[in-house]
C-alpha atoms as a PDB file:
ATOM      1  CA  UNK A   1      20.687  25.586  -3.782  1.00  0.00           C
ATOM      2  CA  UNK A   2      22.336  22.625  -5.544  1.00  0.00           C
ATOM      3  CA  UNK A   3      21.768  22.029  -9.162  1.00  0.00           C
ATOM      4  CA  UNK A   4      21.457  18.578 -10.509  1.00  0.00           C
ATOM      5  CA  UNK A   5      23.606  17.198 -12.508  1.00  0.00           C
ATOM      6  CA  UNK A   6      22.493  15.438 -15.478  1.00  0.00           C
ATOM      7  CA  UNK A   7      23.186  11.706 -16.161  1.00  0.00           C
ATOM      8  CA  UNK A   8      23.979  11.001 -19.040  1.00  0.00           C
ATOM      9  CA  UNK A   9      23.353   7.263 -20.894  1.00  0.00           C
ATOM     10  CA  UNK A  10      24.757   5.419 -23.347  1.00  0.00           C
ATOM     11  CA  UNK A  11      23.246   4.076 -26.240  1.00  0.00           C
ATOM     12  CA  UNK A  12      24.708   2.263 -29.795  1.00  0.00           C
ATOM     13  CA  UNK A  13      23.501   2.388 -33.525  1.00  0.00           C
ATOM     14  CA  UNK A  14      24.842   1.120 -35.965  1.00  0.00           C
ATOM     15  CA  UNK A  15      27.944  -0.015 -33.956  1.00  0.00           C
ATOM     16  CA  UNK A  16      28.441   3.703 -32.998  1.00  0.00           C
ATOM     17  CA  UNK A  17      28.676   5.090 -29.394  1.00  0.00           C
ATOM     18  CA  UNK A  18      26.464   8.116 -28.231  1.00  0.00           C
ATOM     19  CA  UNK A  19      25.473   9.746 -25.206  1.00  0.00           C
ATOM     20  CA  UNK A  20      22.167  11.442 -24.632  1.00  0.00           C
ATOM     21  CA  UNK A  21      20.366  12.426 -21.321  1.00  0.00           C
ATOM     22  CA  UNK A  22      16.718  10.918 -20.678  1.00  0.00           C
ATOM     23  CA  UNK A  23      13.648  12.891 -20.826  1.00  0.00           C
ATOM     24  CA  UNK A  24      11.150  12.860 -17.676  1.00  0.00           C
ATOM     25  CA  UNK A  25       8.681  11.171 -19.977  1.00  0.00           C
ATOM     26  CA  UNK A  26      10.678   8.304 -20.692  1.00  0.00           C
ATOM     27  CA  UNK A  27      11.601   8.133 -17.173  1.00  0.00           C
ATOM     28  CA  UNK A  28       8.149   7.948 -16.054  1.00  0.00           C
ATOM     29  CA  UNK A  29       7.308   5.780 -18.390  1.00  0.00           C
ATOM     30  CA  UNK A  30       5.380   2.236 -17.530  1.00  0.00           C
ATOM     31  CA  UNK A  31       8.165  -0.455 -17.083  1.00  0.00           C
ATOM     32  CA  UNK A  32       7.377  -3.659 -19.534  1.00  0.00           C
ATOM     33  CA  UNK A  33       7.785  -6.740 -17.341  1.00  0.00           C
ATOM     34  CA  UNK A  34       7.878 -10.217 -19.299  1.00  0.00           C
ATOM     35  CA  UNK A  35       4.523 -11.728 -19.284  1.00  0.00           C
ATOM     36  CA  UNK A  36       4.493 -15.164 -18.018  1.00  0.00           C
ATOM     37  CA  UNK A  37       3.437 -17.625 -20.599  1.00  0.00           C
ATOM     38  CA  UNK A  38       1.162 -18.863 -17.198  1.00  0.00           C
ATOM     39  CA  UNK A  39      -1.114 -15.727 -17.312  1.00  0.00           C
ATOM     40  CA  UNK A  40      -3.836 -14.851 -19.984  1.00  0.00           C
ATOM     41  CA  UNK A  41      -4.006 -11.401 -20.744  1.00  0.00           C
ATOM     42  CA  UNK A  42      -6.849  -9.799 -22.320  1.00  0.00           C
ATOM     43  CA  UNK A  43      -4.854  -7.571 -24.730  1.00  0.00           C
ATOM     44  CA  UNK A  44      -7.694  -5.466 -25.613  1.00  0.00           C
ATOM     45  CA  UNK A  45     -10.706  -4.278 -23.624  1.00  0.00           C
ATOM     46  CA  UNK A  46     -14.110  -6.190 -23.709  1.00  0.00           C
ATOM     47  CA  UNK A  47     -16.870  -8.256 -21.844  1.00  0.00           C
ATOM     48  CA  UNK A  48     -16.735 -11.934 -20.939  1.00  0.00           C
ATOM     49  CA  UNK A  49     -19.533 -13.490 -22.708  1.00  0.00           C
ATOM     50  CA  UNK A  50     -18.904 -17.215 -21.578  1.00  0.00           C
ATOM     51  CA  UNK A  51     -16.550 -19.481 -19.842  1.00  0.00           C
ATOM     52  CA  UNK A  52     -15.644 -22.897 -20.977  1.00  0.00           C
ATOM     53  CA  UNK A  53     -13.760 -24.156 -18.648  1.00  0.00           C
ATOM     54  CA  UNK A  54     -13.542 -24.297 -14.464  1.00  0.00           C
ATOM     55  CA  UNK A  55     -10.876 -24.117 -11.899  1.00  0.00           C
ATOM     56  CA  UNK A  56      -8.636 -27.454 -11.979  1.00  0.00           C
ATOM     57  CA  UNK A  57      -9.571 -28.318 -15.223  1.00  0.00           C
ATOM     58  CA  UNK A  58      -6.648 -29.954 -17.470  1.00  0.00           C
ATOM     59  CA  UNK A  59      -7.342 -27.940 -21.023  1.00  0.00           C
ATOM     60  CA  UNK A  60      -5.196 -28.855 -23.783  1.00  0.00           C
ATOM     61  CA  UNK A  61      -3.564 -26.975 -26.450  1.00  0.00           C
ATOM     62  CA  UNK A  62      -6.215 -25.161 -28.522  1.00  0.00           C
ATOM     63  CA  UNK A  63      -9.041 -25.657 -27.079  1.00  0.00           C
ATOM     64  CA  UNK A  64     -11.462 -22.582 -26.241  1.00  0.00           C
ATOM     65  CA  UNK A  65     -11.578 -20.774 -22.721  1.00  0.00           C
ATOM     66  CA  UNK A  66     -13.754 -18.341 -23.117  1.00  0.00           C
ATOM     67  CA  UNK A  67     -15.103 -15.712 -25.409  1.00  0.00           C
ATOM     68  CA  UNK A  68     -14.248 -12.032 -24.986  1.00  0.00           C
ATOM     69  CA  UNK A  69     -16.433  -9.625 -26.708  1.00  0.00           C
ATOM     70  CA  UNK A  70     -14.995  -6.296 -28.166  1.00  0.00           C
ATOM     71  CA  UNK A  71     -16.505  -3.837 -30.408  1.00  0.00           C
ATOM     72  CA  UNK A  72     -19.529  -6.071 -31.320  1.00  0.00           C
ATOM     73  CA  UNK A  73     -16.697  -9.143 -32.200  1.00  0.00           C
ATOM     74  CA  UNK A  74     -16.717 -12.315 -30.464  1.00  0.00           C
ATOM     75  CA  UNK A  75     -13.224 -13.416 -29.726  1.00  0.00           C
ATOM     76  CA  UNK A  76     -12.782 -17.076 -28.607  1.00  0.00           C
ATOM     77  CA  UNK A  77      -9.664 -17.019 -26.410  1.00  0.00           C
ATOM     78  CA  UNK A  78      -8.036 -20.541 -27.054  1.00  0.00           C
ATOM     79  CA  UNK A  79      -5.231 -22.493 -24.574  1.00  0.00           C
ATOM     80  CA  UNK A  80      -1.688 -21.659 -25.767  1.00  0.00           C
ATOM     81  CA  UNK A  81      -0.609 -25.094 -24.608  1.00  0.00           C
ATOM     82  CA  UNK A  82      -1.644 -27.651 -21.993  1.00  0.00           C
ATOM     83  CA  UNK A  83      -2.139 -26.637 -18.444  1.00  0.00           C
ATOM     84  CA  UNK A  84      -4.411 -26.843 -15.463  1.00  0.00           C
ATOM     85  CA  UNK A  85      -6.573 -24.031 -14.898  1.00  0.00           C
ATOM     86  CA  UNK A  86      -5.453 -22.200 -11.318  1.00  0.00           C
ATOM     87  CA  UNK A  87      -7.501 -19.445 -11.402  1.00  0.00           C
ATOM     88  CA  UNK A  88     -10.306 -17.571 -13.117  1.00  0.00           C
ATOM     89  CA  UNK A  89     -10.277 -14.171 -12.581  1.00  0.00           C
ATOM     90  CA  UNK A  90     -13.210 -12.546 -14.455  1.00  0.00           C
ATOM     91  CA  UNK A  91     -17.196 -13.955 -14.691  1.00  0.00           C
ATOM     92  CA  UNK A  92     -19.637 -13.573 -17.429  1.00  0.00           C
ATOM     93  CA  UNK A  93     -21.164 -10.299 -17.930  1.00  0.00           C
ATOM     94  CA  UNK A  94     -18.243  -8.417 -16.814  1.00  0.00           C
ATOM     95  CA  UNK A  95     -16.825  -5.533 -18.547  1.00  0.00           C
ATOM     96  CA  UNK A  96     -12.490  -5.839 -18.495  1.00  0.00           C
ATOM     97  CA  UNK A  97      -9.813  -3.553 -19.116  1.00  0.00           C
ATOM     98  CA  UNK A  98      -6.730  -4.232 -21.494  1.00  0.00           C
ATOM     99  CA  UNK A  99      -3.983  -6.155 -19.990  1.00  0.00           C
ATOM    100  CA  UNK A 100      -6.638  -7.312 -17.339  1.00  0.00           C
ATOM    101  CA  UNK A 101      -5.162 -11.068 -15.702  1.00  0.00           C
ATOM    102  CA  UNK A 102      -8.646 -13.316 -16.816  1.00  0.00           C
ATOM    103  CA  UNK A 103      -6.602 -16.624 -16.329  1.00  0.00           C
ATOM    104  CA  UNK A 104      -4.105 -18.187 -14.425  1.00  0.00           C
ATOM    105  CA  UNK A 105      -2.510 -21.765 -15.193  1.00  0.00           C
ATOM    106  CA  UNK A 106      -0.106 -24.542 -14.049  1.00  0.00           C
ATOM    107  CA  UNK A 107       2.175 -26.888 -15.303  1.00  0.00           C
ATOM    108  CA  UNK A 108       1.024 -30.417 -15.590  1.00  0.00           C
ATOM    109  CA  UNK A 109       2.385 -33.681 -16.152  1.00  0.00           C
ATOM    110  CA  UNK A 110       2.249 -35.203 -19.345  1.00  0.00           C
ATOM    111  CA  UNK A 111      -1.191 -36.637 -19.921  1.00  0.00           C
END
């Protein structure tokens, strides 16, 4: 029966050199992925209380999309920048995970 044999990875600080081997916890860890500036994330876990806006609609910069509630706050979710509104994902009265996808966007053409 074959050992295996550890991989080691390199890693600086400070402009010095080490080597250290991983730990199965940080392999298994979840892999962060870039989040699109197209998606709105709910970053923490609520209810959708109302919806401002509908699919196709050209919201601009600032301007509220819906209201997320969260341990008894209210938190108006506002348009990062100008977009049309792809897709809704997520209807009034439902209860939503962190890092749930609520809205999807497009680019648009200067208005």
């Amino acid at each position: 029966m074959e050992t295996e044999k550890p991989e080691y990875v390199d890693f600086a600080v400070t402009a010095r050199k080490y080597k250290t081997l991983l730990t199965t916890k940080y392999k298994n860890r979840k892999q962060w992925i870039n989040p699109s500036p197209y998606d709105i994330q709910s970053i923490i876990p609520g209810t959708i209380l109302e919806i401002f806006i509908k699919e196709g609609d050209v919201v601009k910069e600032g301007e509220p999309l819906l209201i997320l509630e969260a341990m008894k706050m209210q938190n108006r979710i506002e348009m990062p920048f100008t977009a049309r509104i792809k897709k809704i994902n997520v209807e009034v009265g439902v209860r939503i995970p962190k890092d749930s996808l609520m809205i999807e966007l497009e680019a648009v053409d200067e208005i």
